[in-house]
Protein backbone atom coordinates (compact mmCIF):
# COMPACT_ATOMS: atom_id res chain seq x y z
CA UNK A 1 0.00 0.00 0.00
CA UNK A 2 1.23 3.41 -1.25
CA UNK A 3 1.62 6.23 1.38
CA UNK A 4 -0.52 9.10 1.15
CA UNK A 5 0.41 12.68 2.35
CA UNK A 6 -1.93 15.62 3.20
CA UNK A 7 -0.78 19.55 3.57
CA UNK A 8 -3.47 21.52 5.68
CA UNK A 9 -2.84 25.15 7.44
CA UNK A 10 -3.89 24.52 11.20
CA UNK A 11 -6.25 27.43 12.62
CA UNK A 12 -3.54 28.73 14.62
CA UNK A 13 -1.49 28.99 11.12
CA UNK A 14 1.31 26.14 11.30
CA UNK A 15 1.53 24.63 8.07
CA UNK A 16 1.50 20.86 8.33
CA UNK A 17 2.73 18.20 5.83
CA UNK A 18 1.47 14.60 7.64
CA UNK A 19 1.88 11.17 5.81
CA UNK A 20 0.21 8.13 6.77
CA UNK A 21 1.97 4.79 5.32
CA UNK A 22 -1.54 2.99 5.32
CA UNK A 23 -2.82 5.16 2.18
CA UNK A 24 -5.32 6.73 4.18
CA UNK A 25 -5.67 10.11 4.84
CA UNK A 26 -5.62 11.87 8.27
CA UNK A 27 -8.55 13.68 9.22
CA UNK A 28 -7.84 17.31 9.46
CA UNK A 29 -8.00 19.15 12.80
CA UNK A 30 -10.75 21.13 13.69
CA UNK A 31 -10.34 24.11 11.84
CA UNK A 32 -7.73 23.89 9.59
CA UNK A 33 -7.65 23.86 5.85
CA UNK A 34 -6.12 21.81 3.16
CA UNK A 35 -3.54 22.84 0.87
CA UNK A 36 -2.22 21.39 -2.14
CA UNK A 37 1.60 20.72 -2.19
CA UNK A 38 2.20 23.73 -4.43
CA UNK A 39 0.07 25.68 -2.10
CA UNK A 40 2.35 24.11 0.96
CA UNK A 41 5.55 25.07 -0.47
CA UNK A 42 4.46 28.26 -1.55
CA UNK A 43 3.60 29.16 2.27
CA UNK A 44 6.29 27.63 3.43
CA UNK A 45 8.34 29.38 1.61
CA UNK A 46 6.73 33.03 2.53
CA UNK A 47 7.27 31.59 6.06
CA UNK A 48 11.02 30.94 5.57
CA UNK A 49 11.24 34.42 3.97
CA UNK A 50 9.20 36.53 6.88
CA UNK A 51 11.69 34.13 9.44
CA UNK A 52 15.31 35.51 7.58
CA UNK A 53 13.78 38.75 7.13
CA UNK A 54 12.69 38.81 11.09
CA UNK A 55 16.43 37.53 11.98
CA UNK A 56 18.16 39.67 9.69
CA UNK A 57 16.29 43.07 11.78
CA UNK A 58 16.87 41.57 15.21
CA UNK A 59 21.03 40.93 13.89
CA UNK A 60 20.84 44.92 12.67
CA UNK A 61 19.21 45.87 16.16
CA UNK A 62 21.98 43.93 18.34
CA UNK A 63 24.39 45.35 15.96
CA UNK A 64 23.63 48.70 16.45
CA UNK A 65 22.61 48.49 20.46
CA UNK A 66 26.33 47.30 20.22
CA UNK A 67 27.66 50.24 18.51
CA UNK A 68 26.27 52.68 20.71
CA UNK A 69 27.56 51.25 23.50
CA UNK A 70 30.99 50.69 22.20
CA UNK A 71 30.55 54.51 21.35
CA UNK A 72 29.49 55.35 24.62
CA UNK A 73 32.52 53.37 26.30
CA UNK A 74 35.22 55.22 23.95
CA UNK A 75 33.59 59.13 24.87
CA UNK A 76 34.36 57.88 28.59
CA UNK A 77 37.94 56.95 27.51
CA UNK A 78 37.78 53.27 27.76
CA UNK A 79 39.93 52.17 25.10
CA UNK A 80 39.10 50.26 22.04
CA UNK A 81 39.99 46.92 22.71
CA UNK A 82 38.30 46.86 26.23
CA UNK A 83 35.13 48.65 24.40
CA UNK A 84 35.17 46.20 21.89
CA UNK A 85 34.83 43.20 24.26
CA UNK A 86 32.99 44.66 26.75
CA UNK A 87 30.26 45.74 23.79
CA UNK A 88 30.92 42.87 21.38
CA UNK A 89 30.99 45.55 19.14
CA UNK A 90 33.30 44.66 15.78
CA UNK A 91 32.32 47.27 13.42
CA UNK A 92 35.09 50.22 12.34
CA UNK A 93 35.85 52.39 15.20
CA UNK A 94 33.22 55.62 14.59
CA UNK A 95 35.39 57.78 16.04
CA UNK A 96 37.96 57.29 13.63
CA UNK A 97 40.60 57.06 16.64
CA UNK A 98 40.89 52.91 16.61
């Protein structure tokens, strides 16, 4: 007996792909709606976008958090190196001083 695989969009809005190796599809939760394969991979992929787009802002926010902080630390006089690992800051030196 051939497997047979069924792509639904759970209410809460996980995408499922669930294969049964009887050949008989699962009944779908309560509320959620079937997709076809192209339709799965399609939100998947919008998914996998909105998820490196979302990690790519929070990497820009901790990079700048760290570069104003690092900035701070060399107006007080700490020097670079300490700033740098005290900051995690690895960016060129804004004050042009480094």
């Amino acid at each position: 007996m051939e497997s047979a695989t069924v792509y639904y969009r759970r209410a809460d809005g996980v995408l499922v792909e669930q294969t049964a190796s009887d050949g008989a599809l699962p009944e779908l939760p309560e509320g959620a709606a079937r997709l076809t394969a192209k339709e799965y991979k399609g939100a998947l992929k919008e998914v996998e976008a909105a998820r490196r787009e979302h990690a790519a802002a929070l990497t820009a926010q901790d990079e700048e958090r760290a570069r104003g902080d690092y900035e701070a630390l060399r107006a007080a006089g700490i020097p670079e190196g300490t700033a740098r690992r005290l900051t995690g800051y690895a960016g060129a030196d804004g004050e042009g001083d480094g």
